[in-house]
C-alpha atoms as a PDB file:
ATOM      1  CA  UNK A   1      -9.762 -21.300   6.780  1.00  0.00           C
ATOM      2  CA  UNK A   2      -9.487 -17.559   6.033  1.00  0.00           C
ATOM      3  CA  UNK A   3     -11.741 -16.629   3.330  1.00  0.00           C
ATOM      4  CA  UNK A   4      -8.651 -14.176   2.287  1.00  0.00           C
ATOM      5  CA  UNK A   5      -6.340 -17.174   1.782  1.00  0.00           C
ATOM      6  CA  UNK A   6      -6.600 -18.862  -1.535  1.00  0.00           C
ATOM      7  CA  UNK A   7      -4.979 -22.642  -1.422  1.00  0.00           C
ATOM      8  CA  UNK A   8      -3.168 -23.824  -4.662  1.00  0.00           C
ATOM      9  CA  UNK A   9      -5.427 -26.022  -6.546  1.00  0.00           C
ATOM     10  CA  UNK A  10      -3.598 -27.862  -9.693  1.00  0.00           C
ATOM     11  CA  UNK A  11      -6.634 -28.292 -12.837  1.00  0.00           C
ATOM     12  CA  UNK A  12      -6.462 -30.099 -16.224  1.00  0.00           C
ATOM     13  CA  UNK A  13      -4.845 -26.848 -18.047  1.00  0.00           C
ATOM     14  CA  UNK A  14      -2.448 -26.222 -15.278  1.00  0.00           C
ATOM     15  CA  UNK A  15      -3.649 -23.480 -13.773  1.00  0.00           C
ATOM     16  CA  UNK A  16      -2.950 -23.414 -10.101  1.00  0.00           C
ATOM     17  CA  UNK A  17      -4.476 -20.193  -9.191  1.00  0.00           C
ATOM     18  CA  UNK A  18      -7.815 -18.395  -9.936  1.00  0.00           C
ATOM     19  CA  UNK A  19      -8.744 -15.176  -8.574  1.00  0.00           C
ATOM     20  CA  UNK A  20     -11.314 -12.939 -10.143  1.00  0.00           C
ATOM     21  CA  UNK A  21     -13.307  -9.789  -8.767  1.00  0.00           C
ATOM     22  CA  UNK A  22     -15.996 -11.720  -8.733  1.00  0.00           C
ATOM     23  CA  UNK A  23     -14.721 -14.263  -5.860  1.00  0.00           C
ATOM     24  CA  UNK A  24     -12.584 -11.561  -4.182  1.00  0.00           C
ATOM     25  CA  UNK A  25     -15.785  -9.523  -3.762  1.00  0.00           C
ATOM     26  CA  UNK A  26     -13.580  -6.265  -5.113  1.00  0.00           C
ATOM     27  CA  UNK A  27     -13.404  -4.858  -8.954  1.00  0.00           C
ATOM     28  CA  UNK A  28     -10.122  -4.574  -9.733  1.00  0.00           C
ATOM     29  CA  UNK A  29      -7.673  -6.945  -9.345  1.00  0.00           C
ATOM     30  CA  UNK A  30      -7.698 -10.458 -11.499  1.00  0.00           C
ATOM     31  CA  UNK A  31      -5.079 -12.768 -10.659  1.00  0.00           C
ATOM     32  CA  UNK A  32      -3.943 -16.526 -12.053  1.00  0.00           C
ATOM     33  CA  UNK A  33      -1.101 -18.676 -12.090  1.00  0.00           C
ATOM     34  CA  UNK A  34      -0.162 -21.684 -14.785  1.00  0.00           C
ATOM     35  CA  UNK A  35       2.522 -24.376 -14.362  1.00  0.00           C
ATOM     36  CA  UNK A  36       2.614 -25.541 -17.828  1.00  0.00           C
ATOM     37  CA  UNK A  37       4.781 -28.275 -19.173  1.00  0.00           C
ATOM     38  CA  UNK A  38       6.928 -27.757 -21.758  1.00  0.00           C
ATOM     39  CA  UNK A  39       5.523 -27.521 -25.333  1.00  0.00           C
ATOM     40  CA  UNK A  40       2.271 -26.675 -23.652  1.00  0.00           C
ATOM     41  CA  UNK A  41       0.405 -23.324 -25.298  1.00  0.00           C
ATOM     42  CA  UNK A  42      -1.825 -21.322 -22.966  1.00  0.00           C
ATOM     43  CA  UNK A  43      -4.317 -19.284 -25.164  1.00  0.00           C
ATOM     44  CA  UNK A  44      -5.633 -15.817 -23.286  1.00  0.00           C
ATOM     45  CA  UNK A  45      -8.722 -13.767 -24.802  1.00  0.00           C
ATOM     46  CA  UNK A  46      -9.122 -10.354 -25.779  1.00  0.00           C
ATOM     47  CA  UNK A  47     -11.835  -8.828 -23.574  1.00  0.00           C
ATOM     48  CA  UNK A  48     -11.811  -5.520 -21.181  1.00  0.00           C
ATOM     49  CA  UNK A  49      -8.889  -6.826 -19.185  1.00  0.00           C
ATOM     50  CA  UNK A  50      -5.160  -5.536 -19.834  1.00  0.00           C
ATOM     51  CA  UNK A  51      -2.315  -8.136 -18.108  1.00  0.00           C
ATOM     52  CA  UNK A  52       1.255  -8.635 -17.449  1.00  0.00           C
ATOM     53  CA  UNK A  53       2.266 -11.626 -18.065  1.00  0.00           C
ATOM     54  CA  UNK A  54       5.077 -12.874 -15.077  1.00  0.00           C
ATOM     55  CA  UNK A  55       7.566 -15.861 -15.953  1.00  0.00           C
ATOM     56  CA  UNK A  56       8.053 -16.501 -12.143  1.00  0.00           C
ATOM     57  CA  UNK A  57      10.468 -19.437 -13.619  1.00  0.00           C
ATOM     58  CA  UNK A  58      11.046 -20.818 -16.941  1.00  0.00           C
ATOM     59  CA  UNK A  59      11.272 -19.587 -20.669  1.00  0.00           C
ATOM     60  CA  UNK A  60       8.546 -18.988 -23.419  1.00  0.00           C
ATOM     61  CA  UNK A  61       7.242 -17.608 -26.290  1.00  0.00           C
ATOM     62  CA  UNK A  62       4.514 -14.926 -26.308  1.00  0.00           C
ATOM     63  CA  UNK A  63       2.525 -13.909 -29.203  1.00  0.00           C
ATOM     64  CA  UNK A  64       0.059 -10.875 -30.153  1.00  0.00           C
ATOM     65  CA  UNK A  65      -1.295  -9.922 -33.038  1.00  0.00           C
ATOM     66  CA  UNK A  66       1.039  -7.076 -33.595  1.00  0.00           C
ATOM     67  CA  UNK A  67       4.323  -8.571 -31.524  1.00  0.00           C
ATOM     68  CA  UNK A  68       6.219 -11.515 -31.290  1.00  0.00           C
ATOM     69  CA  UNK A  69       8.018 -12.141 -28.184  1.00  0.00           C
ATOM     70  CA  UNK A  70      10.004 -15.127 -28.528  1.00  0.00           C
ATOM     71  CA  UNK A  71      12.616 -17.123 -26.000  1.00  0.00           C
ATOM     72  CA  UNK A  72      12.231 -15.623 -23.420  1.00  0.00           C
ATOM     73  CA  UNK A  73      12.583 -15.885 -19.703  1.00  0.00           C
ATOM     74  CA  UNK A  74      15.840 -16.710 -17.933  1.00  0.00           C
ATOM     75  CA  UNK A  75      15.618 -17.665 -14.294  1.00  0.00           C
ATOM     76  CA  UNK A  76      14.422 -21.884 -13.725  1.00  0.00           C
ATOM     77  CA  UNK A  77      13.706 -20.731  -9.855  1.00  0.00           C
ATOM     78  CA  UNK A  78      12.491 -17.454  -8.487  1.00  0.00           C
ATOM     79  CA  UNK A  79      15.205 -17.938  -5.847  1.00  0.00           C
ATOM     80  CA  UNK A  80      17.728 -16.966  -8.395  1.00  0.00           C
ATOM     81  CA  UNK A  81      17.137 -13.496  -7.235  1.00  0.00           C
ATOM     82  CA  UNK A  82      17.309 -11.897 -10.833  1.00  0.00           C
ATOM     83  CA  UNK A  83      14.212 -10.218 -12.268  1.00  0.00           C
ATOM     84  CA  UNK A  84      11.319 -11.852 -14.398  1.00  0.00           C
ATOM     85  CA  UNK A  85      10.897 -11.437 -17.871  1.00  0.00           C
ATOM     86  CA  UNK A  86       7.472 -10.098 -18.589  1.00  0.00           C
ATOM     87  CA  UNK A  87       5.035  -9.346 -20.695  1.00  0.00           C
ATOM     88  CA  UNK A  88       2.238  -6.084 -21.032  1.00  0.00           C
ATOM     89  CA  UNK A  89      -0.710  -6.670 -22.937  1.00  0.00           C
ATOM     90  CA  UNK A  90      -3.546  -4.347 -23.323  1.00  0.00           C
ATOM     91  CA  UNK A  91      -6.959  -5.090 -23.270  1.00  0.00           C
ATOM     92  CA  UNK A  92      -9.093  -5.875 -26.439  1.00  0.00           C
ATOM     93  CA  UNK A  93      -5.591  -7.856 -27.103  1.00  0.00           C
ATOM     94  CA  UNK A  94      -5.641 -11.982 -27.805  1.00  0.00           C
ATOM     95  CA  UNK A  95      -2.113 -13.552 -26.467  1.00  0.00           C
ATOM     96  CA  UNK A  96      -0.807 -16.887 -27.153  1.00  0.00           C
ATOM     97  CA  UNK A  97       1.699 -18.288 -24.765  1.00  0.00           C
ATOM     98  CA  UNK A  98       4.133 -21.667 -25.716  1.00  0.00           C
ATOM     99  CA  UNK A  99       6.407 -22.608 -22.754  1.00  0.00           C
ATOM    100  CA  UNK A 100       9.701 -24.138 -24.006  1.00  0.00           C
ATOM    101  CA  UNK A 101      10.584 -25.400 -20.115  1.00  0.00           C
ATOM    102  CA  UNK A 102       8.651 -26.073 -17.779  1.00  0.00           C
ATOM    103  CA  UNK A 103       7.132 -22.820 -16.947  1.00  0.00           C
ATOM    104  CA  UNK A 104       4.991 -21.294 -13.770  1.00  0.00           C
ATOM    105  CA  UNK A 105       3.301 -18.039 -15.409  1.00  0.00           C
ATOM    106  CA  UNK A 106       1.636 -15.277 -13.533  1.00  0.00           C
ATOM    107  CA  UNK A 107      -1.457 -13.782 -14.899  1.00  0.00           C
ATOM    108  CA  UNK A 108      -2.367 -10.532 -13.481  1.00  0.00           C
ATOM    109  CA  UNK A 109      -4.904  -8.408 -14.907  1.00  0.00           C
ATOM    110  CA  UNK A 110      -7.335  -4.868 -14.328  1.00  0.00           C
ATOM    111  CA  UNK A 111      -9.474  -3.257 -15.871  1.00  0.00           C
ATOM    112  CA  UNK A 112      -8.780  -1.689 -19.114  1.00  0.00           C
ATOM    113  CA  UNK A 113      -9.215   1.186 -21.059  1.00  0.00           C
ATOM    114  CA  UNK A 114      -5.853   2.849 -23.184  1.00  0.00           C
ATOM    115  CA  UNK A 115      -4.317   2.962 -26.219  1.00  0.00           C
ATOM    116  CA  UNK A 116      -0.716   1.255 -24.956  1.00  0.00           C
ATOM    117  CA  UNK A 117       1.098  -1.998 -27.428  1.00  0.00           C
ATOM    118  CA  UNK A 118       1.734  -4.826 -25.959  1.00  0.00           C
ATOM    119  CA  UNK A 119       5.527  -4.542 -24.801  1.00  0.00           C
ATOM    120  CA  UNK A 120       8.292  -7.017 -23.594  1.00  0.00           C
ATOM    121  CA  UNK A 121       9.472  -5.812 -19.742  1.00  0.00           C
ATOM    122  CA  UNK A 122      13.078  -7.314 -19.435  1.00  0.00           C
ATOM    123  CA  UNK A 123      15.104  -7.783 -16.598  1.00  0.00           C
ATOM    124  CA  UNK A 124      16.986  -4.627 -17.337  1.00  0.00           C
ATOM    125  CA  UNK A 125      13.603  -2.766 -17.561  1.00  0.00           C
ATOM    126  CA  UNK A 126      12.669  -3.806 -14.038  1.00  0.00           C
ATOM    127  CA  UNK A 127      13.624  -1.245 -11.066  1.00  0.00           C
ATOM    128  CA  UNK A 128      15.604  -2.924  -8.283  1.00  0.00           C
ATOM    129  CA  UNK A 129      15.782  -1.919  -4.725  1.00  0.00           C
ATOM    130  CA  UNK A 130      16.962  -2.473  -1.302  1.00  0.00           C
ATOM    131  CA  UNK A 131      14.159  -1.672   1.830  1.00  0.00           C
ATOM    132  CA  UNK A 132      14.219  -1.476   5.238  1.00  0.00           C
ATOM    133  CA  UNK A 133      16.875  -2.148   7.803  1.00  0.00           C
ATOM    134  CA  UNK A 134      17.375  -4.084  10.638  1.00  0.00           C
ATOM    135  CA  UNK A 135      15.184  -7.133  10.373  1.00  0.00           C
ATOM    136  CA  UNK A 136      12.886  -5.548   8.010  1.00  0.00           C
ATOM    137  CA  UNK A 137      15.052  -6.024   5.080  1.00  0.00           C
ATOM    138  CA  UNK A 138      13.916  -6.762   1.698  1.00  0.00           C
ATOM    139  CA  UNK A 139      14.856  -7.075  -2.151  1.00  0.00           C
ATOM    140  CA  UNK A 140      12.212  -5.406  -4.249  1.00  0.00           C
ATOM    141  CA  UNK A 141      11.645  -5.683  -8.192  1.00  0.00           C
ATOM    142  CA  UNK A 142       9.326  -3.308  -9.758  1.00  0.00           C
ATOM    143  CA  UNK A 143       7.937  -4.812 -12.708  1.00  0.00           C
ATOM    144  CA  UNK A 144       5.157  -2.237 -13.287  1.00  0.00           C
ATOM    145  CA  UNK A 145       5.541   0.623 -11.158  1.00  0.00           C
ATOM    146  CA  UNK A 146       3.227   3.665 -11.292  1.00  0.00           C
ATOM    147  CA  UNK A 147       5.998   5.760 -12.942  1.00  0.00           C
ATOM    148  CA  UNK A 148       5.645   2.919 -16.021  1.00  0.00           C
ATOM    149  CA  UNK A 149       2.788   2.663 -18.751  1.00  0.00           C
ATOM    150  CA  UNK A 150      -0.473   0.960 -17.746  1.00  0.00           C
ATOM    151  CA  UNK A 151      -4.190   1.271 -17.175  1.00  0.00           C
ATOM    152  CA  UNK A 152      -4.641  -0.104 -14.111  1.00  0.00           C
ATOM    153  CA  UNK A 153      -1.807  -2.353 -12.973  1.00  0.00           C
ATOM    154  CA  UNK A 154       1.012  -2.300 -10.273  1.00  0.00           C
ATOM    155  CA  UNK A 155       3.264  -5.395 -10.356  1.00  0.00           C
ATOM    156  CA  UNK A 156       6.253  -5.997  -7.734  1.00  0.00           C
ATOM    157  CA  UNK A 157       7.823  -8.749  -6.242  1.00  0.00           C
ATOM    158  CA  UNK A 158       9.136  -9.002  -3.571  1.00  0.00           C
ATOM    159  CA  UNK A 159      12.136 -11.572  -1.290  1.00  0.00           C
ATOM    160  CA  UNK A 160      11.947 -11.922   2.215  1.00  0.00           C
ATOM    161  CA  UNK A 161      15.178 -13.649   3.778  1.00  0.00           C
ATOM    162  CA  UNK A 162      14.468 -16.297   6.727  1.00  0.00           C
ATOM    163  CA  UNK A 163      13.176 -14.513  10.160  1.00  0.00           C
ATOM    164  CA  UNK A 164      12.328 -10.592   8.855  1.00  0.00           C
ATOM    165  CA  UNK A 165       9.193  -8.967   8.547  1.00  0.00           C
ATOM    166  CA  UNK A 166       7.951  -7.607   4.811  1.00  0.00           C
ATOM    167  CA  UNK A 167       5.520  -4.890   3.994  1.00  0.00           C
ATOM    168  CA  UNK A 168       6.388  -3.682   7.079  1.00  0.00           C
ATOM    169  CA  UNK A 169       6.064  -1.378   9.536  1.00  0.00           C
ATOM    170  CA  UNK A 170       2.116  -2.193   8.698  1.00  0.00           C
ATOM    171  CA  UNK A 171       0.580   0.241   6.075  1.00  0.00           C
ATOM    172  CA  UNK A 172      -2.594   0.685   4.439  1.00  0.00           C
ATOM    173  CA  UNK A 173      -4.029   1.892   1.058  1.00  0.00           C
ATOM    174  CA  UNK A 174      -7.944   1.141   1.072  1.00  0.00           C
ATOM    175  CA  UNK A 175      -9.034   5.108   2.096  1.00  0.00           C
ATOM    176  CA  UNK A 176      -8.415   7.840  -1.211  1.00  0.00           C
ATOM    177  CA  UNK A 177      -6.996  10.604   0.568  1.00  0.00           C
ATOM    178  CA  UNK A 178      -5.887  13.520  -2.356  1.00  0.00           C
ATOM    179  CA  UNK A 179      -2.223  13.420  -2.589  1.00  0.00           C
ATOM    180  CA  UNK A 180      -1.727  10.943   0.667  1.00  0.00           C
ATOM    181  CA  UNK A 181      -3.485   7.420   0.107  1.00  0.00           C
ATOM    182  CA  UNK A 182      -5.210   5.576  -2.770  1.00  0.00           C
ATOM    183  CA  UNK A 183      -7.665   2.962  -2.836  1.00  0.00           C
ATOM    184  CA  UNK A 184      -5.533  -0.526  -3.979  1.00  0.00           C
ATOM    185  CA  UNK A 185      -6.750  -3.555  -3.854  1.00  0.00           C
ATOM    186  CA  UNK A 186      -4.301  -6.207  -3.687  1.00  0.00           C
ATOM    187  CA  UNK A 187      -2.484 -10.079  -3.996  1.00  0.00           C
ATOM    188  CA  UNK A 188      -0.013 -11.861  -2.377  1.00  0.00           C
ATOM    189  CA  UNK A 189       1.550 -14.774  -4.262  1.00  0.00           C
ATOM    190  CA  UNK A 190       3.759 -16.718  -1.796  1.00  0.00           C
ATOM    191  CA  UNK A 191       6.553 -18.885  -2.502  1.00  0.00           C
ATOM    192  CA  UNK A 192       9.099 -20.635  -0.310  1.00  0.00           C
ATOM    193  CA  UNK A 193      12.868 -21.554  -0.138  1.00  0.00           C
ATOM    194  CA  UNK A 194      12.804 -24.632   1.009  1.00  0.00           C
ATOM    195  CA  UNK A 195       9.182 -25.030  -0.812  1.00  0.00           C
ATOM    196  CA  UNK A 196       7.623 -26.973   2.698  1.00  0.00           C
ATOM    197  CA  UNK A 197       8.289 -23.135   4.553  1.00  0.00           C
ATOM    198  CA  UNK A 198       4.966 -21.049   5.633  1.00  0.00           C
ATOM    199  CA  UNK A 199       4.777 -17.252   6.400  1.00  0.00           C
ATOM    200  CA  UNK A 200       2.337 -15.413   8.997  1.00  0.00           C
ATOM    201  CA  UNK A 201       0.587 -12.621   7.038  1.00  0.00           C
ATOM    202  CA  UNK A 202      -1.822 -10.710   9.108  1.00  0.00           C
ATOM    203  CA  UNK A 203      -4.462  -8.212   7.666  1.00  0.00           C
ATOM    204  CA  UNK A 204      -6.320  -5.946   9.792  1.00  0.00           C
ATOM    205  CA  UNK A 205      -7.919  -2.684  10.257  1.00  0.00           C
ATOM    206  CA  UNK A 206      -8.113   0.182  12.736  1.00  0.00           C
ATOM    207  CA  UNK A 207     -11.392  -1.062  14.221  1.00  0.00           C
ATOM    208  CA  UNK A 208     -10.406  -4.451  14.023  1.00  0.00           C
ATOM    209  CA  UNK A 209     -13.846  -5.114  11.899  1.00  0.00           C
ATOM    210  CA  UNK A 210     -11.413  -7.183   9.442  1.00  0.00           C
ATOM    211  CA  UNK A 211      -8.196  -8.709  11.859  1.00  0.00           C
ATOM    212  CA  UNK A 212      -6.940 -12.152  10.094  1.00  0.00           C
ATOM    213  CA  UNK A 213      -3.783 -14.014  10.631  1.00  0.00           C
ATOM    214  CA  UNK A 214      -2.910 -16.467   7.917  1.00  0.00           C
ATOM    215  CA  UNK A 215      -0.287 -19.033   7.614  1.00  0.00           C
ATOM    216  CA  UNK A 216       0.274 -19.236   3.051  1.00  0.00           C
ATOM    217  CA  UNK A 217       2.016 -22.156   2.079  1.00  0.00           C
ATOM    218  CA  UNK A 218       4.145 -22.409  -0.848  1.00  0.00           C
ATOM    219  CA  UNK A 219       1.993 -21.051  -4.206  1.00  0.00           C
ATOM    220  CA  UNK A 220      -0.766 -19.740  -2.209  1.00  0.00           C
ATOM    221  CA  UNK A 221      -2.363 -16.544  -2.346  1.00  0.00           C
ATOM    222  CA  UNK A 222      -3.488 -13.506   0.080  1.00  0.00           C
ATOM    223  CA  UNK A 223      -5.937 -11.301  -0.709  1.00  0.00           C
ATOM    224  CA  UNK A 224      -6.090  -7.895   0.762  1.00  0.00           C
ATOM    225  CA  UNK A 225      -9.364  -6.141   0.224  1.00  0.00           C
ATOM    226  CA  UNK A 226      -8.367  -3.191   3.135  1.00  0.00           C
ATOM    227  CA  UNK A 227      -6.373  -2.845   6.267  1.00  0.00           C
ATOM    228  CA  UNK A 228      -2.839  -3.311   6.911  1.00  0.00           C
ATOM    229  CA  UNK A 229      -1.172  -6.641   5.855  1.00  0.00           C
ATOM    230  CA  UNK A 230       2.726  -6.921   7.126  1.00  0.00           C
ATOM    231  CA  UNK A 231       4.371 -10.559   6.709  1.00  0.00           C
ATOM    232  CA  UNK A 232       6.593 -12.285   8.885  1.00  0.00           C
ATOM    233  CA  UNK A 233       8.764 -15.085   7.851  1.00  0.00           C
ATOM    234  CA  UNK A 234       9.314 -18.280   9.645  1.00  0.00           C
ATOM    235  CA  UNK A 235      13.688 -19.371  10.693  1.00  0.00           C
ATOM    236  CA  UNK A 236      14.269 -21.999   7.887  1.00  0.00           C
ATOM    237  CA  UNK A 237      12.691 -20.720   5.267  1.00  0.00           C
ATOM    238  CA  UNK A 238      13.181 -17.535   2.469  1.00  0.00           C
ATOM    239  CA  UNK A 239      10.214 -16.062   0.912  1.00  0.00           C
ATOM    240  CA  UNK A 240       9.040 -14.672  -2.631  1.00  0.00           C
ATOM    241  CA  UNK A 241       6.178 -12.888  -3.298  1.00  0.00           C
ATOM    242  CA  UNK A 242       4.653 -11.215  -6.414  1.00  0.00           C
ATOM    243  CA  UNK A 243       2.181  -8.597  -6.024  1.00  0.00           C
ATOM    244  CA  UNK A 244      -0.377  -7.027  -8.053  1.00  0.00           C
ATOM    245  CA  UNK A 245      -2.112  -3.920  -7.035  1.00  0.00           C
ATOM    246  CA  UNK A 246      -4.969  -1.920  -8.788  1.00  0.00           C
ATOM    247  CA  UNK A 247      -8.152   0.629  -8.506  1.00  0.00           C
ATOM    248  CA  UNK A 248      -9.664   3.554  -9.437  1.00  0.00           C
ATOM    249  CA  UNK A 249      -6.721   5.842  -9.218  1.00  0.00           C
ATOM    250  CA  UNK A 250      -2.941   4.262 -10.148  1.00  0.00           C
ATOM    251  CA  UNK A 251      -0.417   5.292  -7.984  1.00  0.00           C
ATOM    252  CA  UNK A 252       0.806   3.751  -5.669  1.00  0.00           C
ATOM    253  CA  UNK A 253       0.401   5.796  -1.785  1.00  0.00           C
ATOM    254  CA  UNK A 254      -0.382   4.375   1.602  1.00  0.00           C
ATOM    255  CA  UNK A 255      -0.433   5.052   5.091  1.00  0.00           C
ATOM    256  CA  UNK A 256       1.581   4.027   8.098  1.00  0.00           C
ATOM    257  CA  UNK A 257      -0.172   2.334  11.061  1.00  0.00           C
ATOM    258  CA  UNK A 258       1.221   4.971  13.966  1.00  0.00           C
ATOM    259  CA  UNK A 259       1.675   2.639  16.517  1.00  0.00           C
ATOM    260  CA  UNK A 260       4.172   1.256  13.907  1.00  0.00           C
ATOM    261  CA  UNK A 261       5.829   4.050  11.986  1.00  0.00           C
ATOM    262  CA  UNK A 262       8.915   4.292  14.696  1.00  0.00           C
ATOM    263  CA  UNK A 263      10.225   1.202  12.724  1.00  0.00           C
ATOM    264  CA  UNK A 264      11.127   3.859   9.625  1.00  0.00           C
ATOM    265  CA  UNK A 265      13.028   5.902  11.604  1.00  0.00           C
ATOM    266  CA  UNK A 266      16.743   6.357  13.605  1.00  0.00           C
ATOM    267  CA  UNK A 267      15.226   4.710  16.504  1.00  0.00           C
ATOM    268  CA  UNK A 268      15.356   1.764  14.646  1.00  0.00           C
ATOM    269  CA  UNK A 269      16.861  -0.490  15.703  1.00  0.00           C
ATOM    270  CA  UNK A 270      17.065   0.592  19.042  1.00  0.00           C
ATOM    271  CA  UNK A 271      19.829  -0.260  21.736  1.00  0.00           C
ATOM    272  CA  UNK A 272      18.574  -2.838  24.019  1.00  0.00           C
ATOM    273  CA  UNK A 273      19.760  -3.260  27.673  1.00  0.00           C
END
């Protein structure tokens, strides 16, 4: 199995998912997930780390020091199509979450290093978009955008309908390049509608030194140290995925692969005989 490809692994508190720098071999990007049960609290330290807290389905309570965020969430199934309540705290910040359903909670976290409050991100707070054309169509919600406050963090998710392609035509951001790429290092977390559906997710560089093709199943992750990483869905099956991107630099600027580019433009898609 890929080394990039993190199965979901169910442990005594819940938590599903557990990604740190440390086993990613990168420095940014921390990433966890939590189906709790209802009633169940989930306690999360303050240390160096700043998150956003994702309700991928369910409602809860969230607590800091300074803020109370209380009954919230709204959506029992990603598939619902409507944006996730979140959460932004900072780092040196102590969080207490209660879920009042059943709840699957995203934990994404960077480093870092501000003076932002924690802050509730509702659905009408979230940026939502249409991409692509053709079969490279896609429904985008931009939870923490680079035009939004954080330290480090870029949150998005991401649907996928049944038989198109997704981060698409293939880009990259692993190379700074002033005003043209940044260096992002990034997750994939992959759900499925019906939940026994798989997706092929490549990721590869120019020289081919990294070239991977892996097939998530529902709740697991990709990790994307460098190269280009497009996803293709499978007939059957509709895909979610909820990203979180961060490095030195935040903003959020990649490069096409060339060979691929065409796929942006009027050529696309092209008459066939």
């Amino acid at each position: 199995m890929s080394r990039l490809l993190s199965k979901h692994a169910p442990s005594k508190d819940g938590r599903i998912q557990h990604i740190t720098p440390e086993s990613a071999g990168w420095k940014y990007v921390g990433f966890d997930v939590y189906q709790l049960e209802e009633g169940q609290t989930l306690t999360l330290p303050a240390d160096d780390k700043e998150r956003c807290l994702v309700l991928v389905s369910g409602r809860a309570s969230v607590v800091t020091p300074a803020e109370k965020f209380e009954h919230i969430g709204q959506r029992m199934s990603p598939f619902e199509r409507i944006p996730a309540w979140s959460v932004y705290v900072p780092h040196n910040t102590p969080s207490e979450v209660k879920a009042e359903t059943a709840l699957e909670l995203a934990v994404c976290s960077a480093p870092g290093f501000g003076k932002l409050p924690a802050r509730l991100i509702a659905p009408k707070d979230v940026g939502v978009e249409r991409r692509g054309k053709g079969r490279n169509r896609r429904l985008v919600h931009n939870i923490l955008p680079d035009d939004k406050p954080a330290d480090s963090l870029l949150v998005v998710e991401v649907y996928t309908d049944e038989g198109d392609s997704s981060s698409y035509p293939s880009h990259k951001h692993d190379t700074p390049v002033e005003g043209k790429e940044t260096y992002l290092e990034e997750t994939y977390y992959h759900r499925f509608d019906p939940p026994q559906g798989f997706a092929l997710h490549r990721v590869y560089t120019d020289d081919r030194s990294l070239d991977e093709c892996m097939a998530p199943y529902d709740r697991d992750v990709v990790q994307v140290p460098r190269g280009y990483h497009p996803v293709a869905t499978i007939a059957g099956y509709d895909n979610y995925y909820l990203n979180v991107m961060a490095g030195p630099e935040r903003k959020w600027q990649f490069t096409w692969e060339k060979d691929h580019a065409w796929v942006n433009s009027d050529q696309y898609p092209r008459n066939k005989v």
